[in-house]
PDB file of N, CA and C in Angstrom:
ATOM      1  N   UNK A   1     -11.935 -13.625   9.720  1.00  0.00           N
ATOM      2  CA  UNK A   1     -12.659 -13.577   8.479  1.00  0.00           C
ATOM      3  C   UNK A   1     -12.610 -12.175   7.863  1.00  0.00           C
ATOM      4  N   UNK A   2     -12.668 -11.545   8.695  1.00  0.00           N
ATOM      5  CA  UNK A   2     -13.083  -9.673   7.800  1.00  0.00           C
ATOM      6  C   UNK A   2     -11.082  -9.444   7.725  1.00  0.00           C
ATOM      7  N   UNK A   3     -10.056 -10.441   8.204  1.00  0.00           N
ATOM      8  CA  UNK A   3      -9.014  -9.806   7.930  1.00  0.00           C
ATOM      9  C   UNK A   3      -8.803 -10.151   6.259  1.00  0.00           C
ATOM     10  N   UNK A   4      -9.051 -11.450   6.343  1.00  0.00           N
ATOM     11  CA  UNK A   4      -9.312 -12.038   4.471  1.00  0.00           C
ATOM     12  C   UNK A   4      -9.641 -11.268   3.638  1.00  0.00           C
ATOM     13  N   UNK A   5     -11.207 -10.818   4.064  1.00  0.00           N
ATOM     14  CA  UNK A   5     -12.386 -10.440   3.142  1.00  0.00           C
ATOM     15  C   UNK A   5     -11.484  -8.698   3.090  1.00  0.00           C
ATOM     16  N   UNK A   6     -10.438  -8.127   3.628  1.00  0.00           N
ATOM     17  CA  UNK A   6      -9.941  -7.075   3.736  1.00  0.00           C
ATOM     18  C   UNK A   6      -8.791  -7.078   2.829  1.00  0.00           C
ATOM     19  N   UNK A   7      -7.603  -8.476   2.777  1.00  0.00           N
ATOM     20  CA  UNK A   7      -6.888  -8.688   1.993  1.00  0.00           C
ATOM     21  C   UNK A   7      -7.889  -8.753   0.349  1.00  0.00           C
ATOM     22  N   UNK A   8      -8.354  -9.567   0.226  1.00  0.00           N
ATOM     23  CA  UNK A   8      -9.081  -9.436  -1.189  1.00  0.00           C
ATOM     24  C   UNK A   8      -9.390  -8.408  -1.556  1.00  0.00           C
ATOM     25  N   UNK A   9     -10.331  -7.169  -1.089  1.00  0.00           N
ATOM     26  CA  UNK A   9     -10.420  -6.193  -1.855  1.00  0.00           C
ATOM     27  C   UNK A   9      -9.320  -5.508  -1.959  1.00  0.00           C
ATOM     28  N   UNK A  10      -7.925  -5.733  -0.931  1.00  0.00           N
ATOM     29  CA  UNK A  10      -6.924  -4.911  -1.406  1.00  0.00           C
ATOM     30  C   UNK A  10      -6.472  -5.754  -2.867  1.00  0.00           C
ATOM     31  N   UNK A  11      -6.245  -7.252  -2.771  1.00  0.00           N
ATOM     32  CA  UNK A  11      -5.487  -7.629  -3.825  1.00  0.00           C
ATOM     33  C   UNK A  11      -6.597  -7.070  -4.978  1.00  0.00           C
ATOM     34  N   UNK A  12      -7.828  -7.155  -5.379  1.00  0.00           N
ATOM     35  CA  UNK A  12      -8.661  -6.394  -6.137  1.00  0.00           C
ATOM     36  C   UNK A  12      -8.425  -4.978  -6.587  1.00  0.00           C
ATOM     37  N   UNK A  13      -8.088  -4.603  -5.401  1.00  0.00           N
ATOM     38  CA  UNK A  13      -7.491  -2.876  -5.677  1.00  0.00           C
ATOM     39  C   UNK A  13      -6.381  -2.491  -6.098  1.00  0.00           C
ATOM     40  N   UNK A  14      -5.343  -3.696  -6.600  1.00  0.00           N
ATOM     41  CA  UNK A  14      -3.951  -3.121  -6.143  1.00  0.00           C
ATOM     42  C   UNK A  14      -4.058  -3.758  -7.804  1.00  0.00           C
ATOM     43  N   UNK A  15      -4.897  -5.092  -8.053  1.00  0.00           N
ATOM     44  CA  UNK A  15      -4.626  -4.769  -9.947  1.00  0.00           C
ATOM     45  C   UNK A  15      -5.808  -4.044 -10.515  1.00  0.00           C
ATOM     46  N   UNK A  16      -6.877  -3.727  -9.810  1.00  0.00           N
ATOM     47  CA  UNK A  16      -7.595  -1.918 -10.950  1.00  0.00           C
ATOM     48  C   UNK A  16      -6.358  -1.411 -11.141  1.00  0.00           C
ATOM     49  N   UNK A  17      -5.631  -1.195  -9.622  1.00  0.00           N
ATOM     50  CA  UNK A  17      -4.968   0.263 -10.409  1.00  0.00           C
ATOM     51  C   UNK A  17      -3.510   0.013 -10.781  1.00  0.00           C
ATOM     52  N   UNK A  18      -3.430  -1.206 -10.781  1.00  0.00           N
ATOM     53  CA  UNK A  18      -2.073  -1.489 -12.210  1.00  0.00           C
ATOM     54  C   UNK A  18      -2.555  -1.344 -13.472  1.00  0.00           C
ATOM     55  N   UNK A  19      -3.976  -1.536 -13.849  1.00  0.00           N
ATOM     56  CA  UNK A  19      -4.373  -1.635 -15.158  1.00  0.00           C
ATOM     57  C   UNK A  19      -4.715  -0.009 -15.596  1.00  0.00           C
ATOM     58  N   UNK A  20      -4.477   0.559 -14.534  1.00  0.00           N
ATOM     59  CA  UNK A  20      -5.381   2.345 -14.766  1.00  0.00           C
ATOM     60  C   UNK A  20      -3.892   2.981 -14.608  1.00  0.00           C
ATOM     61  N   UNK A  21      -2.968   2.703 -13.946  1.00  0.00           N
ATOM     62  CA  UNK A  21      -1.380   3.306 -13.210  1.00  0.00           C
ATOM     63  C   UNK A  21      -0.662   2.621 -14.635  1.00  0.00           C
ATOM     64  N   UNK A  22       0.246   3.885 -15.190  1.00  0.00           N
ATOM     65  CA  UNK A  22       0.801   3.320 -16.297  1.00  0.00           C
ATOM     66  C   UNK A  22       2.417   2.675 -15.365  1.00  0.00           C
ATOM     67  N   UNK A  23       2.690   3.196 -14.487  1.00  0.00           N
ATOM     68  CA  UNK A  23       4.138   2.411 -13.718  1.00  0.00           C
ATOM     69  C   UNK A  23       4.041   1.589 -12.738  1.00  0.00           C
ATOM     70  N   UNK A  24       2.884   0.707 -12.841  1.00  0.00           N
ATOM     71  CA  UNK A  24       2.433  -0.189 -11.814  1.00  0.00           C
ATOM     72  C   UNK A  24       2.379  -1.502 -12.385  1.00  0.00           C
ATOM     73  N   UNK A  25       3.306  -2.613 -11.969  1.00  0.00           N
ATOM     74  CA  UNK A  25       2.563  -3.940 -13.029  1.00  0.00           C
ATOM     75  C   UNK A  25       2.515  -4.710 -11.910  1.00  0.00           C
ATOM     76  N   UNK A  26       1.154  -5.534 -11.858  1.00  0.00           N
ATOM     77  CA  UNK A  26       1.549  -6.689 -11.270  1.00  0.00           C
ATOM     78  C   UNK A  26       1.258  -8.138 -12.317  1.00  0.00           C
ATOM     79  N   UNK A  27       1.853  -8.945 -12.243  1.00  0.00           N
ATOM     80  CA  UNK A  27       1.876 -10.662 -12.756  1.00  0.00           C
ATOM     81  C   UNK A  27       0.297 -10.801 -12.872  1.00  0.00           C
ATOM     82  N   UNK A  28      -0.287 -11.037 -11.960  1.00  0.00           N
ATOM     83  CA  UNK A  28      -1.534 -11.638 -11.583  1.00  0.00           C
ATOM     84  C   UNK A  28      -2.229 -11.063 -10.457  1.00  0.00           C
ATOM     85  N   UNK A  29      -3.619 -11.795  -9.963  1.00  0.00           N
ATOM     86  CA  UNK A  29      -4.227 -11.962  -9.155  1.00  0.00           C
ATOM     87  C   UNK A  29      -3.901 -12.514  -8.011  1.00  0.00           C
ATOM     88  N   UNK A  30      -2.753 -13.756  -8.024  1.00  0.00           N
ATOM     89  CA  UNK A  30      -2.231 -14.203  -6.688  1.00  0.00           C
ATOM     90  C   UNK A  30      -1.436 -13.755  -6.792  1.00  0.00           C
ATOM     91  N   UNK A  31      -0.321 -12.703  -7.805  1.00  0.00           N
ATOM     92  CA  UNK A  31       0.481 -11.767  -7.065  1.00  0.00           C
ATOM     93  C   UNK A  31       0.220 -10.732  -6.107  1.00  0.00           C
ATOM     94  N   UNK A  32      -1.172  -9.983  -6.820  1.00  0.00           N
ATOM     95  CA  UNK A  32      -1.907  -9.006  -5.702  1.00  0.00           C
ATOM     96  C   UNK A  32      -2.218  -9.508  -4.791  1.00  0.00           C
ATOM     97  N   UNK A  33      -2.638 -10.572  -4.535  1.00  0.00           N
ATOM     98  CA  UNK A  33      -2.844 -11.622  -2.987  1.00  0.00           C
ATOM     99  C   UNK A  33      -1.838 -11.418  -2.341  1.00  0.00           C
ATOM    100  N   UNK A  34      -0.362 -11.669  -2.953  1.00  0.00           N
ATOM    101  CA  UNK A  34       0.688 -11.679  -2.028  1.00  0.00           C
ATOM    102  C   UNK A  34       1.068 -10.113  -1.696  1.00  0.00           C
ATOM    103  N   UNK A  35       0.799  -9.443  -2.505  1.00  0.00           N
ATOM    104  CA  UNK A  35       1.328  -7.992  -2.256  1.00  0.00           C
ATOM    105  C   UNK A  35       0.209  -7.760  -1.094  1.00  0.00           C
ATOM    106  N   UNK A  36      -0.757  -8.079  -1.473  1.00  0.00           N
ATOM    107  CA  UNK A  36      -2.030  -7.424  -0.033  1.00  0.00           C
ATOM    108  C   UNK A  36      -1.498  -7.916   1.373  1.00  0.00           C
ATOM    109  N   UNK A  37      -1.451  -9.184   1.321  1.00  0.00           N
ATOM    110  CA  UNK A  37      -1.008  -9.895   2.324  1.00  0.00           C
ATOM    111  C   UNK A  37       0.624  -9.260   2.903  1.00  0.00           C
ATOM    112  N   UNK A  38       1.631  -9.079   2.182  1.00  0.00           N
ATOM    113  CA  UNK A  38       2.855  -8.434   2.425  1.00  0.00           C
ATOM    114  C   UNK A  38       2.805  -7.138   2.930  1.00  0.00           C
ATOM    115  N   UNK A  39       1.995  -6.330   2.257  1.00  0.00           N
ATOM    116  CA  UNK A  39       1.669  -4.622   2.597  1.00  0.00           C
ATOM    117  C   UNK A  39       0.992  -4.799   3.987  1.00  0.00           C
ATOM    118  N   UNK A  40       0.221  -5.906   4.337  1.00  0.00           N
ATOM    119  CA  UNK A  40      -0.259  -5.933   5.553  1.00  0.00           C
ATOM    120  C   UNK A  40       0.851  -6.299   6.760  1.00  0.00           C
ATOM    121  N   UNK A  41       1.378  -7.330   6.445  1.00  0.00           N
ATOM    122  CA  UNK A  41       3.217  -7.647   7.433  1.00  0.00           C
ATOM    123  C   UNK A  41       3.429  -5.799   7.580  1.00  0.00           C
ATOM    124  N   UNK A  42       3.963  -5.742   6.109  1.00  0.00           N
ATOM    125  CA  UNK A  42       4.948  -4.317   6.246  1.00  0.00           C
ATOM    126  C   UNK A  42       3.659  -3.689   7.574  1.00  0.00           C
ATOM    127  N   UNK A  43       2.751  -2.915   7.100  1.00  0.00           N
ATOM    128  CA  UNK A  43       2.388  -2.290   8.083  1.00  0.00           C
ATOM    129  C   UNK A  43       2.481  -2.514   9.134  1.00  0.00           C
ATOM    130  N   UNK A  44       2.656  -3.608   9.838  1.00  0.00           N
ATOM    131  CA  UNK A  44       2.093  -4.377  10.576  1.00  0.00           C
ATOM    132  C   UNK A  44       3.259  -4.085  11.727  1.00  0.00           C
ATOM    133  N   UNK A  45       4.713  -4.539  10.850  1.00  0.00           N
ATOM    134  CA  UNK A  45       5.709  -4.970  12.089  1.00  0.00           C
ATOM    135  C   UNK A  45       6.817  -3.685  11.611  1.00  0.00           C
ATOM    136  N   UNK A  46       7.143  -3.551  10.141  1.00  0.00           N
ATOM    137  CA  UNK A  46       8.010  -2.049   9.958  1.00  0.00           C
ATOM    138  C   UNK A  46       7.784  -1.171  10.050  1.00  0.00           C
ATOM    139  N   UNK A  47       6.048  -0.589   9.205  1.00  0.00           N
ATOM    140  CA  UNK A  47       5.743   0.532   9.644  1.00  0.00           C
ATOM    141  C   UNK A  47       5.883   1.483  11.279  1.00  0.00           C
ATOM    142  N   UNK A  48       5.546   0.604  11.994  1.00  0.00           N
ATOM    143  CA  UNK A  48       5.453   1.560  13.231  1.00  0.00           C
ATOM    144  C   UNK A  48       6.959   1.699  13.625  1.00  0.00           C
ATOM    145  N   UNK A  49       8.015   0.956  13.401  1.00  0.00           N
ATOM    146  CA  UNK A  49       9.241   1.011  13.510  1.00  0.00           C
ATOM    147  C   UNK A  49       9.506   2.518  13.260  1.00  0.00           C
ATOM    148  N   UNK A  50       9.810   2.491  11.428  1.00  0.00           N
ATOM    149  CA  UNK A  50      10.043   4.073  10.828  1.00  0.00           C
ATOM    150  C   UNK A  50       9.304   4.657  11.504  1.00  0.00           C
ATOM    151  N   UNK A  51       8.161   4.523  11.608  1.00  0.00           N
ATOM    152  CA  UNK A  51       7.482   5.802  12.516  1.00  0.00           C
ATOM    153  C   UNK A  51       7.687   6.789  13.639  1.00  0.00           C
ATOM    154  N   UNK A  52       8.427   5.735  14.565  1.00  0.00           N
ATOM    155  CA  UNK A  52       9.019   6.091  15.753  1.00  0.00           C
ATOM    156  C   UNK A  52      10.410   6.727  15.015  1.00  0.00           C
ATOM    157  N   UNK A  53      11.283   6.219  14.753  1.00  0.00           N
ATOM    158  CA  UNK A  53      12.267   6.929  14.297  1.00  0.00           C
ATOM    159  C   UNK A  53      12.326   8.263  13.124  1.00  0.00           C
ATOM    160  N   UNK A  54      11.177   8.506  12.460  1.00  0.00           N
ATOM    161  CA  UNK A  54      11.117   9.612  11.937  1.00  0.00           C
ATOM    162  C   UNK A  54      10.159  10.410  12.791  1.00  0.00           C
ATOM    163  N   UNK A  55       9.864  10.280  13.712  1.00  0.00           N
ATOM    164  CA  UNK A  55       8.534  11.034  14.712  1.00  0.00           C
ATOM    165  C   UNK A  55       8.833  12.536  14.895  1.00  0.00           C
ATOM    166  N   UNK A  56      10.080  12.853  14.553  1.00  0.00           N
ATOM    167  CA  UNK A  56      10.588  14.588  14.512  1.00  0.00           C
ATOM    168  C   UNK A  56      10.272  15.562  13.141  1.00  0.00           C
ATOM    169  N   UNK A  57      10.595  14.227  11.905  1.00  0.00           N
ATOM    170  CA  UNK A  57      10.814  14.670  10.735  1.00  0.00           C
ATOM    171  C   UNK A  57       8.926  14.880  10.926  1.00  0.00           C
ATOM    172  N   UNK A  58       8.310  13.901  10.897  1.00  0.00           N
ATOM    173  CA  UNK A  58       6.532  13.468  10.814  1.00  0.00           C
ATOM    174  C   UNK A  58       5.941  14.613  12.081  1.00  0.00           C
ATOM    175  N   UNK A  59       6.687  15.122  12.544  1.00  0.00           N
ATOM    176  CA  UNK A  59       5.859  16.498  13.116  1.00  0.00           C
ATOM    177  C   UNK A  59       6.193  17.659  12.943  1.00  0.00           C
ATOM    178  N   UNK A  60       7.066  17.605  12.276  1.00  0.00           N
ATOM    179  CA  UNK A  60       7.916  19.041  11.702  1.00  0.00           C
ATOM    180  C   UNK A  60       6.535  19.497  10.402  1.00  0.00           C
ATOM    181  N   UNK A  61       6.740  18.155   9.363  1.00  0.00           N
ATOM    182  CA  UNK A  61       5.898  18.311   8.372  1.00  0.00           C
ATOM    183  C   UNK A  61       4.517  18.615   8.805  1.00  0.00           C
ATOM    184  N   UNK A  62       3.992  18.155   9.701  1.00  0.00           N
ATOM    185  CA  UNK A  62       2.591  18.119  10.342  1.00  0.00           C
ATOM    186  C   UNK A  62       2.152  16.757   9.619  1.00  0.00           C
ATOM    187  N   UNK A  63       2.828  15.665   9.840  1.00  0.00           N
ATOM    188  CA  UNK A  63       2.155  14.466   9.071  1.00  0.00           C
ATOM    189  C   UNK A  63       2.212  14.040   7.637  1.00  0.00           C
ATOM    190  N   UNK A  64       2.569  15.173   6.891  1.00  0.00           N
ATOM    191  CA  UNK A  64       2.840  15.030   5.812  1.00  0.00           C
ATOM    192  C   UNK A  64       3.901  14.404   4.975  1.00  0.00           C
ATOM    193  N   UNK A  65       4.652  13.617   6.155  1.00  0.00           N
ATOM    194  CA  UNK A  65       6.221  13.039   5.846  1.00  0.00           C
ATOM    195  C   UNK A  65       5.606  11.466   6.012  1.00  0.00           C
ATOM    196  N   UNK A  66       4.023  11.347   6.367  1.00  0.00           N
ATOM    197  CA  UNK A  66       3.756   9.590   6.186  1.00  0.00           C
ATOM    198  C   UNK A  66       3.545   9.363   5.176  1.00  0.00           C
ATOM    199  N   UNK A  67       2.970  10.166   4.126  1.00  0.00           N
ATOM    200  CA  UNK A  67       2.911   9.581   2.386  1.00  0.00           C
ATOM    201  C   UNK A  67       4.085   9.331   2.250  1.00  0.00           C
ATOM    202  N   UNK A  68       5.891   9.608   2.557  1.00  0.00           N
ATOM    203  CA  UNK A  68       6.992   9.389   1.782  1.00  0.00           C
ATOM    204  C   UNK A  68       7.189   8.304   2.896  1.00  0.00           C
ATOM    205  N   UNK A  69       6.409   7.778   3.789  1.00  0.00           N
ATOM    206  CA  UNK A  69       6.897   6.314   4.571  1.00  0.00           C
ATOM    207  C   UNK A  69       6.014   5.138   3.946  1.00  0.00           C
ATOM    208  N   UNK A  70       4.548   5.946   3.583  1.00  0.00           N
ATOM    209  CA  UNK A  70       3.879   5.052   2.810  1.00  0.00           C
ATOM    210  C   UNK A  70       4.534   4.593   1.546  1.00  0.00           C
ATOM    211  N   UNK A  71       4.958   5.630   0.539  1.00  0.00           N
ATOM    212  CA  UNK A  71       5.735   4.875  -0.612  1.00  0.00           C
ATOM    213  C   UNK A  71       6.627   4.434  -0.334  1.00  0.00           C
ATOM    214  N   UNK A  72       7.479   4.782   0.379  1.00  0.00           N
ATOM    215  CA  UNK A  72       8.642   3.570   0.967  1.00  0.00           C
ATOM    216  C   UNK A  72       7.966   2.251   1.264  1.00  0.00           C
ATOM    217  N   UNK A  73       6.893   2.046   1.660  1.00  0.00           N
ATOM    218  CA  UNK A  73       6.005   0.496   1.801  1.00  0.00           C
ATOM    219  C   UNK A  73       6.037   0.065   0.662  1.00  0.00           C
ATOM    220  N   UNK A  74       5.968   0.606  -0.159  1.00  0.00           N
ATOM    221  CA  UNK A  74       5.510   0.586  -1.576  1.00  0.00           C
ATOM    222  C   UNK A  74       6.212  -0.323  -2.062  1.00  0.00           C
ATOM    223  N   UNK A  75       7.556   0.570  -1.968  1.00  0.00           N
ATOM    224  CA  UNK A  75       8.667   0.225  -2.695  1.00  0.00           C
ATOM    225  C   UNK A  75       9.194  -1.311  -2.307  1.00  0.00           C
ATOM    226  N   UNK A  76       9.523  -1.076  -1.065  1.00  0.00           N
ATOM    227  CA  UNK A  76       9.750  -2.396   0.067  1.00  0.00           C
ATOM    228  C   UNK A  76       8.927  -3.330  -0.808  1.00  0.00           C
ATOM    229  N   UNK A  77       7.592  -3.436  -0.553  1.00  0.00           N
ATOM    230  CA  UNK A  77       6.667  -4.505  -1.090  1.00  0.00           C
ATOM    231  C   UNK A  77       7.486  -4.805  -2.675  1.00  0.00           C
ATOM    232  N   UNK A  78       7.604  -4.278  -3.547  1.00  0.00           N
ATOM    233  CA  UNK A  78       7.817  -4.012  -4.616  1.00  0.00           C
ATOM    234  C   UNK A  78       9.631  -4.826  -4.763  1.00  0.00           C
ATOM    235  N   UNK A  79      10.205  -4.745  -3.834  1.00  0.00           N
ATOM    236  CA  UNK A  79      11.542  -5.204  -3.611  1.00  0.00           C
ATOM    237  C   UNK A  79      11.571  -6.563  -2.910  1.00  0.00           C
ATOM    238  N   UNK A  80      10.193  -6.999  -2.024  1.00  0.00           N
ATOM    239  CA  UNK A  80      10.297  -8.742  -1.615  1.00  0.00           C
ATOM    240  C   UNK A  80       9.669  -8.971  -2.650  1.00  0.00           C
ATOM    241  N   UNK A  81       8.371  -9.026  -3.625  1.00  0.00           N
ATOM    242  CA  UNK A  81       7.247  -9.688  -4.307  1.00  0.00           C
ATOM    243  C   UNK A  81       7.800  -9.365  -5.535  1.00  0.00           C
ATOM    244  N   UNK A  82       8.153 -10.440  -6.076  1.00  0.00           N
ATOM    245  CA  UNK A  82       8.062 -10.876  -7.618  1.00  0.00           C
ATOM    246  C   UNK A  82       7.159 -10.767  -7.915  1.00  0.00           C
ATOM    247  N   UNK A  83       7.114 -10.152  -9.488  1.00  0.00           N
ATOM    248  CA  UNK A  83       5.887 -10.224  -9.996  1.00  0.00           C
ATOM    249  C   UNK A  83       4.978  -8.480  -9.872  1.00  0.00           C
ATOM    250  N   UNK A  84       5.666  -7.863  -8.932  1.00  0.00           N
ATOM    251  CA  UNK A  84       5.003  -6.569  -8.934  1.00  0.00           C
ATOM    252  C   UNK A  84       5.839  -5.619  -8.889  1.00  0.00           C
ATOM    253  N   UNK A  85       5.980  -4.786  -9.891  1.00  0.00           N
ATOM    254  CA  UNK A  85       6.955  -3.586  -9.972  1.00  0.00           C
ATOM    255  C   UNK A  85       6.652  -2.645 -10.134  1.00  0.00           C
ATOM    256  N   UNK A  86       6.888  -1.368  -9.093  1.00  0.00           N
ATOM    257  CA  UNK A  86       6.782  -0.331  -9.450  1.00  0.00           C
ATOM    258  C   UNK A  86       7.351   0.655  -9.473  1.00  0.00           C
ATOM    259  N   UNK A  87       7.712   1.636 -10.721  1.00  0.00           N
ATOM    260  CA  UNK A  87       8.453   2.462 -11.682  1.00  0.00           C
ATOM    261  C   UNK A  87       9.536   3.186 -10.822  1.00  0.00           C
ATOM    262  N   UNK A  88       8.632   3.732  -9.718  1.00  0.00           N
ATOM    263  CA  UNK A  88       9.952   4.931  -9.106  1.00  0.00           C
ATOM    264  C   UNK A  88       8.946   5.528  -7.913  1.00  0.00           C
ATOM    265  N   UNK A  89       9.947   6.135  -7.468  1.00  0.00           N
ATOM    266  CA  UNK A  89       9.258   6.930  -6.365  1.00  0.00           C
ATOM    267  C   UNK A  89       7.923   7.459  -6.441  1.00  0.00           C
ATOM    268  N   UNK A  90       7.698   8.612  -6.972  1.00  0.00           N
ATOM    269  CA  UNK A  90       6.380   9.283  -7.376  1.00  0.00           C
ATOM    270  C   UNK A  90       5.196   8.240  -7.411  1.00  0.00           C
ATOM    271  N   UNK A  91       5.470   7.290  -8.338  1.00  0.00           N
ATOM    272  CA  UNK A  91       4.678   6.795  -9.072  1.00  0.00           C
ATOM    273  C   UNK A  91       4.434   5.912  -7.526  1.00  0.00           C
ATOM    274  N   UNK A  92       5.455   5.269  -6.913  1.00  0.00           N
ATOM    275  CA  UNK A  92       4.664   4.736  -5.411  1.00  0.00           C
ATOM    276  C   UNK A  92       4.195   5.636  -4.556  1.00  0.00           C
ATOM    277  N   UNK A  93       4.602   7.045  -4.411  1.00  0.00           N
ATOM    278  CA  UNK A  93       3.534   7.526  -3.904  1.00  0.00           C
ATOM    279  C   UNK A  93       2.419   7.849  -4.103  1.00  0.00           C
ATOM    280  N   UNK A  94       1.698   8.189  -5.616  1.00  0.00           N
ATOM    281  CA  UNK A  94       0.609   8.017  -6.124  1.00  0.00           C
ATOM    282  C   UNK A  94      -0.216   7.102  -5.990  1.00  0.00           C
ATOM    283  N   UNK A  95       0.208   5.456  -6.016  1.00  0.00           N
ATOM    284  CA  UNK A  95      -0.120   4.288  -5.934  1.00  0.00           C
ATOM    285  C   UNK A  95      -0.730   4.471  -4.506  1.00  0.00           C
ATOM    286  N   UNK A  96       0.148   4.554  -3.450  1.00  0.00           N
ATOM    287  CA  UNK A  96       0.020   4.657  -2.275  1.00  0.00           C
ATOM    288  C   UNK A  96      -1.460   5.559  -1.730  1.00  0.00           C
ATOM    289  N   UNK A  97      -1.211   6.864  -2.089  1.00  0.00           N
ATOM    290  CA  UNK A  97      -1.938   8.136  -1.821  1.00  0.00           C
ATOM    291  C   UNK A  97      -4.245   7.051  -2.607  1.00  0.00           C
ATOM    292  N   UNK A  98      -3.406   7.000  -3.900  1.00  0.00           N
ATOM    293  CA  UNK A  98      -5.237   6.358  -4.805  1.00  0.00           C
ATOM    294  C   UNK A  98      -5.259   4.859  -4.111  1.00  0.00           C
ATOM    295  N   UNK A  99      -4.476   4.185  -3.226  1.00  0.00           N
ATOM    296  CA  UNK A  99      -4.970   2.612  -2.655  1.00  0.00           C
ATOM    297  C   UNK A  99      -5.519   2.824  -1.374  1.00  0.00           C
ATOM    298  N   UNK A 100      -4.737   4.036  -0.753  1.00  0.00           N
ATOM    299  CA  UNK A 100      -5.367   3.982   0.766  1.00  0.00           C
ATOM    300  C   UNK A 100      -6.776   4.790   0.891  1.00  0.00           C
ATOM    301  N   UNK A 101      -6.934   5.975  -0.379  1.00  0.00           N
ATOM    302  CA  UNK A 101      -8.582   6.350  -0.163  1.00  0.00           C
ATOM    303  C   UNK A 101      -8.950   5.234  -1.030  1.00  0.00           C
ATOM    304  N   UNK A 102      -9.230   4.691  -1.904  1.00  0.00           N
ATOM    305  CA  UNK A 102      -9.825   3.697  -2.242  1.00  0.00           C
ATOM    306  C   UNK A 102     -10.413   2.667  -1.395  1.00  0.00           C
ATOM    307  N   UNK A 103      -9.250   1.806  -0.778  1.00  0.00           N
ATOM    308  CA  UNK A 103      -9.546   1.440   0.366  1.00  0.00           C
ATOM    309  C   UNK A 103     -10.496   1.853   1.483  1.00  0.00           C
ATOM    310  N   UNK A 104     -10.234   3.210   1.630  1.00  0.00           N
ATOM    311  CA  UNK A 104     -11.124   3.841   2.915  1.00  0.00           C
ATOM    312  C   UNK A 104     -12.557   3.839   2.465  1.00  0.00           C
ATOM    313  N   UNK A 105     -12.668   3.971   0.707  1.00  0.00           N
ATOM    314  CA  UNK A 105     -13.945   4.324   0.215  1.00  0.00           C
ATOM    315  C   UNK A 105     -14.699   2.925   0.716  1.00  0.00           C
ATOM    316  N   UNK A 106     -14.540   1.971  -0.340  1.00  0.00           N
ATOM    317  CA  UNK A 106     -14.408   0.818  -0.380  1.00  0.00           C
ATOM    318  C   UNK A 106     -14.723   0.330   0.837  1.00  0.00           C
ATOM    319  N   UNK A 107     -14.184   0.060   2.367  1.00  0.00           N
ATOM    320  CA  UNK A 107     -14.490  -0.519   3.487  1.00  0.00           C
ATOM    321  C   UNK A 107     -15.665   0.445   3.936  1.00  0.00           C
ATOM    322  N   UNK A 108     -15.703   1.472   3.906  1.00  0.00           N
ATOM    323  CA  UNK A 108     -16.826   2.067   4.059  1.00  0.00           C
ATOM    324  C   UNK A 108     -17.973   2.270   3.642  1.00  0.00           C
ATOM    325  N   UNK A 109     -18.059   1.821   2.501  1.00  0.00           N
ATOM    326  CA  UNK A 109     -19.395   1.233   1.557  1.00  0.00           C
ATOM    327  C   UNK A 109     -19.500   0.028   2.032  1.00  0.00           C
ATOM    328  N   UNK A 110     -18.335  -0.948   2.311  1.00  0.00           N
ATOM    329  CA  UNK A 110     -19.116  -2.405   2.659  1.00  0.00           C
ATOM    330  C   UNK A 110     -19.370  -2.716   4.152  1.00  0.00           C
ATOM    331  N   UNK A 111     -19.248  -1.462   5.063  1.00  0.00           N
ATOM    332  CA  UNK A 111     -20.063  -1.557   6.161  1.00  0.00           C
ATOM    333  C   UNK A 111     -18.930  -0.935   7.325  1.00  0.00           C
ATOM    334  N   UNK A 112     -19.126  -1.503   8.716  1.00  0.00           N
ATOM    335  CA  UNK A 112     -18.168  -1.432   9.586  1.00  0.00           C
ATOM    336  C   UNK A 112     -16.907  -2.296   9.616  1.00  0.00           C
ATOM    337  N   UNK A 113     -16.059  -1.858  10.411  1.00  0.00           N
ATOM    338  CA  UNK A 113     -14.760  -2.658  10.746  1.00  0.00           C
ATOM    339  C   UNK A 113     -14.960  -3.792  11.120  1.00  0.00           C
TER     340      UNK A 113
END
C-alpha cells in the first residue's frame, strides 16, 4: 500500500513540475502514473547496475557523479514512456535534482516510511 500511495505523489510531482519546468511535458496524469511507476523499475533493477560500474568515477567526484546517473534515469524514462519528453540533458538534471527533494519533502511531511 505505501508503495502506491508513493507512486501517486510521484506521478503528482512529476506533472507540478511539467507545468512549472518549461522542457518537461508530460500527456497526462496516467502518463505520470507510468513514468512514476517506470522511474521506480529504473531504480530498482538499472540503477544499481550503473552504479557499480561507475563506482570509481562516483568516488573520484565524492558522489557528485549520481545527479548525471540520476538524469540519465531521466532520460531512459523519457526514451521507454510515450507521452513524456524531456528537452535535454540539463533540463533532466534539474527535473531530477527539484523531484528527488520534493519527494524527500513531501514523504516527510506525510509521515514515516
Amino acid at each position: 500500500m505505501k508503495l502506491l500511495i508513493r507512486m501517486l505523489i510521484t506521478a503528482v510531482l512529476v506533472v507540478i513540475l511539467s507545468h512549472v519546468m518549461k522542457g518537461v511535458h508530460v500527456a497526462g496524469f496516467t502518463t505520470a502514473l507510468i513514468v512514476a511507476f517506470v522511474l521506480s523499475l529504473l531504480n530498482a533493477f538499472i540503477k544499481p547496475l550503473i552504479l557499480i560500474f561507475t563506482l570509481p568515477i562516483t568516488i573520484v567526484t565524492l558522489g557528485l557523479f549520481l545527479l548525471v546517473i540520476n538524469a540519465v534515469m531521466i532520460l531512459l524514462c523519457s526514451a521507454i514512456v510515450g507521452g513524456f519528453v524531456v528537452d535535454g540533458f540539463l533540463v533532466a538534471l534539474l527535473f531530477s535534482i527539484i523531484l528527488s527533494l520534493s519527494q524527500s519533502i513531501t514523504f516527510a511531511i506525510l509521515g514515516k516510511n
